[in-house]
C-alpha atoms as a PDB file:
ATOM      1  CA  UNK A   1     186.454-105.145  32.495  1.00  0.00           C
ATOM      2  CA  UNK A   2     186.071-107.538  29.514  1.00  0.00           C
ATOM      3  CA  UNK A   3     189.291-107.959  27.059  1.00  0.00           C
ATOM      4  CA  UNK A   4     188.603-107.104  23.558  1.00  0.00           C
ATOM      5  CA  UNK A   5     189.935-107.502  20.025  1.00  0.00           C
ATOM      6  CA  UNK A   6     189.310-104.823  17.476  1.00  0.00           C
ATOM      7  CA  UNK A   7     190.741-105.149  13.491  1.00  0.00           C
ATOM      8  CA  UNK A   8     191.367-102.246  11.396  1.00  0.00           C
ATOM      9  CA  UNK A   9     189.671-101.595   8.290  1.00  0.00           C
ATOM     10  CA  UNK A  10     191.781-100.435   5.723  1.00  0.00           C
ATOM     11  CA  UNK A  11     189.927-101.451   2.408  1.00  0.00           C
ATOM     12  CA  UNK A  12     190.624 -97.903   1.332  1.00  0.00           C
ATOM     13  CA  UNK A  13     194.067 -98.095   1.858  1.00  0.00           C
ATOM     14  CA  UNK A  14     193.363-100.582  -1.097  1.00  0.00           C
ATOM     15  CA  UNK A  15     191.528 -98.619  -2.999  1.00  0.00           C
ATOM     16  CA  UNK A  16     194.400 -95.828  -2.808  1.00  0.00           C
ATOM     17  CA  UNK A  17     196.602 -99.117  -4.503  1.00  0.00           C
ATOM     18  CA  UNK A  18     194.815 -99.364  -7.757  1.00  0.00           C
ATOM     19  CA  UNK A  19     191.237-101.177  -6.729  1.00  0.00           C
ATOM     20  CA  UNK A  20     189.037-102.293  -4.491  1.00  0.00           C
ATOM     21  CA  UNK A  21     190.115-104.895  -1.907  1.00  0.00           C
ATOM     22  CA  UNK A  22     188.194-108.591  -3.402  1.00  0.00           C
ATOM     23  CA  UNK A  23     189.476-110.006   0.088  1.00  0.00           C
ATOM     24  CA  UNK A  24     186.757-111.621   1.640  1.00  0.00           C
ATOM     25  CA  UNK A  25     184.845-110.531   4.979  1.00  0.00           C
ATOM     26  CA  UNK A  26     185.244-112.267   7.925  1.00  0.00           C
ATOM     27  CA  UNK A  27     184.083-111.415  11.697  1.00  0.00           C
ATOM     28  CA  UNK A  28     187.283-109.882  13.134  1.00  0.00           C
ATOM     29  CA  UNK A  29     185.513-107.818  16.183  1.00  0.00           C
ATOM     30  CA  UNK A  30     185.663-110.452  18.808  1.00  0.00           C
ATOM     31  CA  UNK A  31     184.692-109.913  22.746  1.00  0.00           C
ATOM     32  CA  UNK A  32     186.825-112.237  24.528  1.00  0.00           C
ATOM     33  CA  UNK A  33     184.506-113.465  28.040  1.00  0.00           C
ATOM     34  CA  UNK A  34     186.034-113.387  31.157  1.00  0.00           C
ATOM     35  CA  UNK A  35     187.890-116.193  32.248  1.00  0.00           C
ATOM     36  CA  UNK A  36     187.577-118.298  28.678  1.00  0.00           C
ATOM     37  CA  UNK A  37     189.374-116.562  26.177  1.00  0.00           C
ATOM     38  CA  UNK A  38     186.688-117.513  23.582  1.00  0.00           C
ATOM     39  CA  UNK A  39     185.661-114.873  20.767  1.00  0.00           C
ATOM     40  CA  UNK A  40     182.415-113.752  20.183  1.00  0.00           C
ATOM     41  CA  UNK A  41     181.037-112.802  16.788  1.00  0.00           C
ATOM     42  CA  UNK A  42     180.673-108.769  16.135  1.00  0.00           C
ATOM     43  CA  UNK A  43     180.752-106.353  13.006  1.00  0.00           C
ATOM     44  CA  UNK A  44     182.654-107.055   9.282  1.00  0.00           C
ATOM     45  CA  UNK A  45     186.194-106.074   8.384  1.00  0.00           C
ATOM     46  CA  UNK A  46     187.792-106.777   5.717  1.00  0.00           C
ATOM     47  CA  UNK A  47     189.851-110.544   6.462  1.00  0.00           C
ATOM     48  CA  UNK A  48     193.929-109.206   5.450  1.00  0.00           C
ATOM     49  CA  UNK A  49     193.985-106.328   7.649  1.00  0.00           C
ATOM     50  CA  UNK A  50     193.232-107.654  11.032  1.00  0.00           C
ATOM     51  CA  UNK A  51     194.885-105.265  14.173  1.00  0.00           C
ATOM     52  CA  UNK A  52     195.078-106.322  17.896  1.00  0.00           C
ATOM     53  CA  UNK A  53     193.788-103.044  20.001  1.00  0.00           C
ATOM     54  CA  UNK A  54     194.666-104.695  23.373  1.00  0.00           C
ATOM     55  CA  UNK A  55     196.333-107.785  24.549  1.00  0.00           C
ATOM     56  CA  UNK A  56     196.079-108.069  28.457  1.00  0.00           C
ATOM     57  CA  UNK A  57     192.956-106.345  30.866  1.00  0.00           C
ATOM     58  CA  UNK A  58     193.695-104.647  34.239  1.00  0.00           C
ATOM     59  CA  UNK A  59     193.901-107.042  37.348  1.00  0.00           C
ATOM     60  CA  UNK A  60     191.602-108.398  39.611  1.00  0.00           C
ATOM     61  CA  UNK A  61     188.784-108.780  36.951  1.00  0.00           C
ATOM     62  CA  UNK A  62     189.065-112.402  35.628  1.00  0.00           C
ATOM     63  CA  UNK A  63     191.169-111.930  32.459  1.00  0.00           C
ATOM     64  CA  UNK A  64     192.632-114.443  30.157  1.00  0.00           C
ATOM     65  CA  UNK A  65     195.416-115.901  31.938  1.00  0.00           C
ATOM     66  CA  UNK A  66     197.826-118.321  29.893  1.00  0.00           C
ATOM     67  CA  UNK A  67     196.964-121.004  32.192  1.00  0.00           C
ATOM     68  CA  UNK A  68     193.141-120.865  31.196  1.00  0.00           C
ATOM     69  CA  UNK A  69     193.461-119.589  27.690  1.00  0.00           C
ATOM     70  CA  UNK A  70     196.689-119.585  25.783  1.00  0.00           C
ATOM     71  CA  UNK A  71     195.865-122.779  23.669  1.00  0.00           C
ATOM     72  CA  UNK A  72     193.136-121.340  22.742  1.00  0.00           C
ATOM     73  CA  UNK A  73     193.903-117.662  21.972  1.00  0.00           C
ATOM     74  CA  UNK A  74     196.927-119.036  20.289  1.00  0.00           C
ATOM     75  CA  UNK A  75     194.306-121.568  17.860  1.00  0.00           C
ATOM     76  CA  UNK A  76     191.970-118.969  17.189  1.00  0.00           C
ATOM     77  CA  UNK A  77     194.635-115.658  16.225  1.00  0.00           C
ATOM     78  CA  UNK A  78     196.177-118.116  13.617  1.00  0.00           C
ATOM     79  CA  UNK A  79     192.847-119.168  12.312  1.00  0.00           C
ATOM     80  CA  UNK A  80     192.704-115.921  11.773  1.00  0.00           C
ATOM     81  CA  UNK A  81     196.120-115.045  10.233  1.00  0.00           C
ATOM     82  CA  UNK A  82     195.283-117.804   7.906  1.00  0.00           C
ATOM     83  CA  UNK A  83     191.713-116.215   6.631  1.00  0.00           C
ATOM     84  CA  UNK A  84     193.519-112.968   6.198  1.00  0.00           C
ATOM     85  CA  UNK A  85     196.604-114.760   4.112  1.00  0.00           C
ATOM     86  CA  UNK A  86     193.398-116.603   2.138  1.00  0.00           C
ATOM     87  CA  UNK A  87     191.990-113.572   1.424  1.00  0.00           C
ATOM     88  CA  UNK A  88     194.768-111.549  -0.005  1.00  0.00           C
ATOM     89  CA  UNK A  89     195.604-114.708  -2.370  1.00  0.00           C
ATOM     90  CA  UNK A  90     192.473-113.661  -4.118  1.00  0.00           C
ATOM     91  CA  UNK A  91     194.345-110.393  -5.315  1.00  0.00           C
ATOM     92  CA  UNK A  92     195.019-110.921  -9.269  1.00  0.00           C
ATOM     93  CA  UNK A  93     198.050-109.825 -10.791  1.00  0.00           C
ATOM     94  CA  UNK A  94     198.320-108.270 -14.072  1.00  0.00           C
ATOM     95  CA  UNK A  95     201.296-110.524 -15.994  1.00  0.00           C
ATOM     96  CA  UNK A  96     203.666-108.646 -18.835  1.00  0.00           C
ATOM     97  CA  UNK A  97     205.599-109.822 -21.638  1.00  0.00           C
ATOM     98  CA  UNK A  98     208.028-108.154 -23.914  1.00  0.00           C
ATOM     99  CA  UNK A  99     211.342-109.882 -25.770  1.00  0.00           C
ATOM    100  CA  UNK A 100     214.334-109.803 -24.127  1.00  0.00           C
ATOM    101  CA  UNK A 101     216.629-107.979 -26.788  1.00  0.00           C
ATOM    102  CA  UNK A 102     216.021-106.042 -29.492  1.00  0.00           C
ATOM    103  CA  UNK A 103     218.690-104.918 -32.077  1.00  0.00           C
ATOM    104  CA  UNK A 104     217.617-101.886 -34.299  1.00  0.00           C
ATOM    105  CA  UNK A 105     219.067-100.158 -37.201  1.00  0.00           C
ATOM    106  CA  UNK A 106     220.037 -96.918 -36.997  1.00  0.00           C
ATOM    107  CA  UNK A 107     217.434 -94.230 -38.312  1.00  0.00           C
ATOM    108  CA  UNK A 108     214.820 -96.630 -38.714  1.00  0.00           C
ATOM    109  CA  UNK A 109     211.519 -97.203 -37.178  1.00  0.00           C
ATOM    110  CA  UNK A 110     211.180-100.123 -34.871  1.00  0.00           C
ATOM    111  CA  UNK A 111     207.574-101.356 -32.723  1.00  0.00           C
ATOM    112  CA  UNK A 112     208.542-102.215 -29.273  1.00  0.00           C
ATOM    113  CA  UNK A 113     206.123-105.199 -28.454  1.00  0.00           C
ATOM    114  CA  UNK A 114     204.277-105.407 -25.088  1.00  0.00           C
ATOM    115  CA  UNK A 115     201.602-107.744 -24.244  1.00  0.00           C
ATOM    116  CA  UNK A 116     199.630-108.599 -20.767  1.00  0.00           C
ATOM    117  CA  UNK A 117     197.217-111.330 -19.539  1.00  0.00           C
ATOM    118  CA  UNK A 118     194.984-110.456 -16.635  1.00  0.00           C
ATOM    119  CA  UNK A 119     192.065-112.325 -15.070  1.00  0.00           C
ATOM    120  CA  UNK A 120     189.810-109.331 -15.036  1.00  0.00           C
ATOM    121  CA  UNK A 121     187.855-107.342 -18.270  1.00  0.00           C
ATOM    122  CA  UNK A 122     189.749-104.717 -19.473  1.00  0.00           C
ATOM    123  CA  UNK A 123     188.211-101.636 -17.964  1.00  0.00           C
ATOM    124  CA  UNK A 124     188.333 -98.199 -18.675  1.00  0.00           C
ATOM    125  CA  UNK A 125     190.636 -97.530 -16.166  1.00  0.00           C
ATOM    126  CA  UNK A 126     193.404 -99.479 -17.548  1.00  0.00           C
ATOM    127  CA  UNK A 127     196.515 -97.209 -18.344  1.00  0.00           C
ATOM    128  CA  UNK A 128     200.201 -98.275 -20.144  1.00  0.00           C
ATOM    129  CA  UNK A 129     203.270 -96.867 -18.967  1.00  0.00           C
ATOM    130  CA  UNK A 130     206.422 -96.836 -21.186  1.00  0.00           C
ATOM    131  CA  UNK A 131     210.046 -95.737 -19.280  1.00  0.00           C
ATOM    132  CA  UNK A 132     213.574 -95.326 -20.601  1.00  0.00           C
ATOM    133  CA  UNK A 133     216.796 -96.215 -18.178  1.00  0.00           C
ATOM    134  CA  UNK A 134     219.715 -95.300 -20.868  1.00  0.00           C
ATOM    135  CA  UNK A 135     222.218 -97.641 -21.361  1.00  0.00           C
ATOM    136  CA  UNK A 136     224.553 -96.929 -18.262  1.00  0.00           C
ATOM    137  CA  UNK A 137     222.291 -95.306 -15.686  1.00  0.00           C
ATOM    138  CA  UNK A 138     220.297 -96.989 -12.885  1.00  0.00           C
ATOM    139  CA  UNK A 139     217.209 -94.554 -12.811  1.00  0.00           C
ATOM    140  CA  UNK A 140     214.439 -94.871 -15.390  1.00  0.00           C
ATOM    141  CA  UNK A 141     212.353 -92.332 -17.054  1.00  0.00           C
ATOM    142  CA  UNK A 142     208.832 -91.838 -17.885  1.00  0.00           C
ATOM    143  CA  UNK A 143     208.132 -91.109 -21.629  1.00  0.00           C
ATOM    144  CA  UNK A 144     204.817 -92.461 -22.841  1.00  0.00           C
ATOM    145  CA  UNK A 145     201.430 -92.703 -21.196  1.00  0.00           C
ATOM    146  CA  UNK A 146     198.103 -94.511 -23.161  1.00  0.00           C
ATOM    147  CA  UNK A 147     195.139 -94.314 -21.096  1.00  0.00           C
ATOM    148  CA  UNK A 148     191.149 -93.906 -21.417  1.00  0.00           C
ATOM    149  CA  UNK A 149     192.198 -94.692 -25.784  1.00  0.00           C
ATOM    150  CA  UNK A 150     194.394 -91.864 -25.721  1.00  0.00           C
ATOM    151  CA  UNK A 151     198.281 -91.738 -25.874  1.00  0.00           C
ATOM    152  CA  UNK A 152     200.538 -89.203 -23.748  1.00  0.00           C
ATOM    153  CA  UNK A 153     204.615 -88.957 -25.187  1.00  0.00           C
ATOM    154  CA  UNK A 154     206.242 -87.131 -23.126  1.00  0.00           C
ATOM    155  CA  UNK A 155     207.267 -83.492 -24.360  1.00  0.00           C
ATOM    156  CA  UNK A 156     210.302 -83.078 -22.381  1.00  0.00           C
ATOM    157  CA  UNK A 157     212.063 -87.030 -23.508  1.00  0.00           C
ATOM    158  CA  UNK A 158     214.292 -87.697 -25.895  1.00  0.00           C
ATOM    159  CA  UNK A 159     211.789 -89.479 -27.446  1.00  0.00           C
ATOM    160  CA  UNK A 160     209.366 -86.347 -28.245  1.00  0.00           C
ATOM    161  CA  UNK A 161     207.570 -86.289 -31.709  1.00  0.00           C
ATOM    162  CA  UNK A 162     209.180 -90.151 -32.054  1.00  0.00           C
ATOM    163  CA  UNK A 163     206.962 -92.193 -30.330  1.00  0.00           C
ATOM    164  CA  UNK A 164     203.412 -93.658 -30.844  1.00  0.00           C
ATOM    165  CA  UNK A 165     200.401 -95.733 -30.204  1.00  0.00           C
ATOM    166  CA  UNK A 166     200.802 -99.375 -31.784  1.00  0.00           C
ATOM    167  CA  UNK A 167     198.810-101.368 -29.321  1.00  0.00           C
ATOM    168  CA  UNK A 168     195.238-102.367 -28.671  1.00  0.00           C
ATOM    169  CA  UNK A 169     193.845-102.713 -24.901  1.00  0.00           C
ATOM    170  CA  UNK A 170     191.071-105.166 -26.118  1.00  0.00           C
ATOM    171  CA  UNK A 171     193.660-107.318 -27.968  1.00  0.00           C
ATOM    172  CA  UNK A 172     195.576-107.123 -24.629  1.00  0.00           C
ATOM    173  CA  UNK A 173     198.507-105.484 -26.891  1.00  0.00           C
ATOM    174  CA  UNK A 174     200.705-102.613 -25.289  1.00  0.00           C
ATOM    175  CA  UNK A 175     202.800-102.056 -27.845  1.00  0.00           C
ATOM    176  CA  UNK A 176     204.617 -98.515 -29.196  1.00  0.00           C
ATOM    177  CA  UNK A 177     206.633 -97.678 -32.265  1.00  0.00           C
ATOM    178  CA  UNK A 178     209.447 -95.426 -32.341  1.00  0.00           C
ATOM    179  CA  UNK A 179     210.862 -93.526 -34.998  1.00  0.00           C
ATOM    180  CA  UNK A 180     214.621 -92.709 -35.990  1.00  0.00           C
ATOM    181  CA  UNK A 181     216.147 -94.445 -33.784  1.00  0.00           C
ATOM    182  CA  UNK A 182     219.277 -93.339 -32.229  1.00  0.00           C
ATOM    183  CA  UNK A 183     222.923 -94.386 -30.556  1.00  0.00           C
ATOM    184  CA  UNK A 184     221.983 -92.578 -27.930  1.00  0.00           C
ATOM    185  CA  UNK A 185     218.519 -94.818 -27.378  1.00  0.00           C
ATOM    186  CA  UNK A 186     220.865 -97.928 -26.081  1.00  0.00           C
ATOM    187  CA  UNK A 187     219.225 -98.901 -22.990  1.00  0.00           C
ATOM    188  CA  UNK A 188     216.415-100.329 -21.083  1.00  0.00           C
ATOM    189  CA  UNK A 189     212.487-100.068 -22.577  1.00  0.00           C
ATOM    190  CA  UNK A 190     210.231-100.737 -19.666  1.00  0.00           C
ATOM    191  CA  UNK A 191     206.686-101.849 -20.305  1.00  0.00           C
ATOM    192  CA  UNK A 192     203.794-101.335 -17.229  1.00  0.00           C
ATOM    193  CA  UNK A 193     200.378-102.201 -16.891  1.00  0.00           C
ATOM    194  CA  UNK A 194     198.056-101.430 -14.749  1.00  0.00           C
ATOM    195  CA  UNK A 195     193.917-103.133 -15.211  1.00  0.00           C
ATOM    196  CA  UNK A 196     192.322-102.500 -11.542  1.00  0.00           C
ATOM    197  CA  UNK A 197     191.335-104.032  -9.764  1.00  0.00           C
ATOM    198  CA  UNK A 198     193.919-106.034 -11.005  1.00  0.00           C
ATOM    199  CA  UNK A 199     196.662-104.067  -8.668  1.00  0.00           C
ATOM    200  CA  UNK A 200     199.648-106.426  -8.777  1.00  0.00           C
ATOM    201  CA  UNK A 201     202.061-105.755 -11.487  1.00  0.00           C
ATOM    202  CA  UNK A 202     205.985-106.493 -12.141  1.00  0.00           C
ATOM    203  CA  UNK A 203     206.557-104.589 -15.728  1.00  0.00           C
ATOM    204  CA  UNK A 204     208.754-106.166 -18.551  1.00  0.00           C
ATOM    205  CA  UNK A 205     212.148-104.653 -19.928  1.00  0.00           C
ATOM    206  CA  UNK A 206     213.399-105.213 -23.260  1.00  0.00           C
ATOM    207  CA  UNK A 207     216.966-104.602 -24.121  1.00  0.00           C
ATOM    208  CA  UNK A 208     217.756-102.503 -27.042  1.00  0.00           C
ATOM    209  CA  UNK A 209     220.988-102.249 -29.082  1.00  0.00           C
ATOM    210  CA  UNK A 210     221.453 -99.860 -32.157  1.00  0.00           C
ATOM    211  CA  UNK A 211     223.504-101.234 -34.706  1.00  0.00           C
ATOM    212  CA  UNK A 212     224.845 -99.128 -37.700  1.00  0.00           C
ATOM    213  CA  UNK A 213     222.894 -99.292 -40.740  1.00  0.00           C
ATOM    214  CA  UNK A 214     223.616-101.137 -43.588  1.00  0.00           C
ATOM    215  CA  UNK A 215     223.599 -97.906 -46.868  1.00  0.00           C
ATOM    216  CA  UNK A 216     220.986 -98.865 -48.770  1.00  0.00           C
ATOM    217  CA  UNK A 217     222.878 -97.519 -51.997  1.00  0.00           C
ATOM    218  CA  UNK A 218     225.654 -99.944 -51.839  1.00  0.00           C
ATOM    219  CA  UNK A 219     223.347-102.611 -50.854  1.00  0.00           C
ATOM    220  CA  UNK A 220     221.282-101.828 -54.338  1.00  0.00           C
ATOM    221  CA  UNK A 221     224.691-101.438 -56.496  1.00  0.00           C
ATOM    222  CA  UNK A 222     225.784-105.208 -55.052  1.00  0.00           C
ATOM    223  CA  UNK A 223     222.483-106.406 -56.221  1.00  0.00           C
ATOM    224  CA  UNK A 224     223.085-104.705 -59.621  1.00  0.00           C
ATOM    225  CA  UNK A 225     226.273-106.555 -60.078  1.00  0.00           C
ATOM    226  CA  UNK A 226     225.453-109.622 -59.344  1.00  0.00           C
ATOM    227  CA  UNK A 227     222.657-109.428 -61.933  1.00  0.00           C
ATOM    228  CA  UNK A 228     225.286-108.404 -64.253  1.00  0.00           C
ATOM    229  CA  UNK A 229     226.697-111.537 -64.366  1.00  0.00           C
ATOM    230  CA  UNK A 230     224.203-113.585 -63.985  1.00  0.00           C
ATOM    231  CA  UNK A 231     222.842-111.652 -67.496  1.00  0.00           C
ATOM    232  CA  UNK A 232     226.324-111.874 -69.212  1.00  0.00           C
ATOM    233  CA  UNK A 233     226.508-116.035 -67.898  1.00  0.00           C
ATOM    234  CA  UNK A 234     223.138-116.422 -70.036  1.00  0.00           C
ATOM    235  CA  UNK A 235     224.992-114.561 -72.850  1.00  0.00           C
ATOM    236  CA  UNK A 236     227.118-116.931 -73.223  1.00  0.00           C
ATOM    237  CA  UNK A 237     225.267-119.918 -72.708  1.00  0.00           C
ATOM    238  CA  UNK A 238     222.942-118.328 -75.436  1.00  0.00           C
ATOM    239  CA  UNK A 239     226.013-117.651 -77.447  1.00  0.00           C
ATOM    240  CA  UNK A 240     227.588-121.084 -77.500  1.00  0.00           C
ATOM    241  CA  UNK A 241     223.698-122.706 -78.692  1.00  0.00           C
ATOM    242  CA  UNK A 242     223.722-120.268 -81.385  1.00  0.00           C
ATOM    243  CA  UNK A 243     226.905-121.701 -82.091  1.00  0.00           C
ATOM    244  CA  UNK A 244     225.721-125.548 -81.991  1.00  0.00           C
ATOM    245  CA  UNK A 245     222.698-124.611 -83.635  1.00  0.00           C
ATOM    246  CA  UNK A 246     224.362-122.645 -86.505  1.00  0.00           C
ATOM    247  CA  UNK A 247     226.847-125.757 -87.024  1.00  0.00           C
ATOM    248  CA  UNK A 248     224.466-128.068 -87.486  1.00  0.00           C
ATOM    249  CA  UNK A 249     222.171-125.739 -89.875  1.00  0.00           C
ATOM    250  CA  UNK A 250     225.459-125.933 -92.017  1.00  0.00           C
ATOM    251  CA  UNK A 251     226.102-129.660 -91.555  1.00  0.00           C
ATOM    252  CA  UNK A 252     222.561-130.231 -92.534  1.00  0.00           C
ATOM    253  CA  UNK A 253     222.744-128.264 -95.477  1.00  0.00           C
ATOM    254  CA  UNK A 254     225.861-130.030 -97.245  1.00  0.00           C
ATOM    255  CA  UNK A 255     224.156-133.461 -97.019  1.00  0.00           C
ATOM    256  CA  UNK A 256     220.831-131.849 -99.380  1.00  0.00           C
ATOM    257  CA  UNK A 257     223.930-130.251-101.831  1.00  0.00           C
ATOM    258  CA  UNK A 258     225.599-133.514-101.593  1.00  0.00           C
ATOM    259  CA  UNK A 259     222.736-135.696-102.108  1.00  0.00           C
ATOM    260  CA  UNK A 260     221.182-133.274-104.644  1.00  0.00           C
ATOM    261  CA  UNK A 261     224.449-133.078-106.938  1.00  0.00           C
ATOM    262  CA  UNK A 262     224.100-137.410-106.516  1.00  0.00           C
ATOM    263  CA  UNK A 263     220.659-137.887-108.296  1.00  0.00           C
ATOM    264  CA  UNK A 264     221.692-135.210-110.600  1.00  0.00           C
ATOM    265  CA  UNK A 265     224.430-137.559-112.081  1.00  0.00           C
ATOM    266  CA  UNK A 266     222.244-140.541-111.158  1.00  0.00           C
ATOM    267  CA  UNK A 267     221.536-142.036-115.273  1.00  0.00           C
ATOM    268  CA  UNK A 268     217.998-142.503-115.425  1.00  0.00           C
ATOM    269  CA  UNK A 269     216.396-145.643-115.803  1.00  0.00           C
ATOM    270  CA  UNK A 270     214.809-147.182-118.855  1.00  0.00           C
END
């Protein structure tokens, strides 16, 4: 009885991952003749998910011994390997970027950037994730979903009624905004992307650290001050002209009284 090779499809395994398989196809049913150890051509499977069914044949029937075919069997399985390992390198990968740290005010509203490349067009099917791991914990949370041009907060978060849509797909922009922040939102932002068939995706995390906020009131009375003496430094400097200015008006005017009483008592010329 003839030895045989038989690979496993599992494209749809692939499909379950977030898009269809782009691995090429290669010839991965292979008879193997008696005796030679040499594969013959059969039907399609997909190149990255190649199976071996059966590796010896019952006795007496002229099977591949490693005497006759080893070398061989050994060439043509990691010619084969290497298709596969070709074939998933054609597998893009969504990249994400988001800053590293982020320090907010507290009770303000602050946009927590997120942006993506990814060698495919942005389908309709692409969908952003947003998660939470609070400052402390090693689990994250789910709290905001954008998908088909429609956002999702989550209603049971911390972050209900807070957060929002700031991004744009097409601009390759997954951004959000979220409102009042809070002590209690120290922690870990996680950004995720997902563009099939684009299926491979390591998210970004941004580091956030809520600072107390500067009052506003006592901000505006410092300002108020220091225009207060700014205004009474120009006071003065107005002041002391006025001064000068009035000095010299007075200077000015004895020398016309003194010349004046002069060519009064100047005798007059024949």
């Amino acid at each position: 009885m003839a030895l045989h090779w038989e690979a496993g499809n599992l494209s749809s395994q692939s499909r379950r991952l977030g898009g269809q398989s782009r691995a090429k196809e290669l010839d991965t049913r292979t008879l193997v003749r008696p005796g030679f150890c040499s594969p013959l051509p059969g039907r399609k499977m997909a190149a990255a998910t190649v199976a071996v069914a059966a590796l010896t044949a019952p006795g007496g029937g002229g099977g591949c011994s490693p005497r006759q075919g080893a070398a061989p069997l050994a060439a043509w399985l990691s010619s084969l390997l290497l298709a596969a390992a070709l074939g998933l390198s054609q597998v893009s990968a969504v990249e994400v970027y988001t800053p590293a740290e982020l320090s907010v005010e507290n009770g303000t509203e602050t946009k927590l950037l997120c942006s993506f490349s990814s060698s495919e067009v942005i389908s309709s099917a692409a969908t952003v994730t947003w998660s939470f791991q609070p400052e402390g914990s090693t689990t994250s949370v789910s709290f905001f979903y954008y998908s088909h041009g429609k956002s999702y907060p989550g209603k049971d978060t911390q972050f209900k009624d807070r957060s929002s849509w700031a991004g744009d797909l097409n601009k390759k922009d997954a951004s959000i905004s979220i409102s009042n922040m809070q002590f209690r939102d120290n922690g870990t932002f996680i950004c995720d992307v997902k563009n099939p068939p684009d299926i491979i995706v390591t998210p970004s995390e941004i580091s956030v650290r809520v600072v107390e906020k500067v009052p506003r009131l006592q901000h505006a009375e410092g300002q108020v001050e220091q225009l207060a003496r700014r205004l009474q430094a120009l006071e003065l400097s107005a002041g002391a002209a006025q001064r000068m200015m009035e000095e010299r008006v007075t200077n000015l005017t004895h020398r016309i009284e003194a010349l004046e009483q002069v060519m009064q008592h100047r005798p007059m010329q024949p």
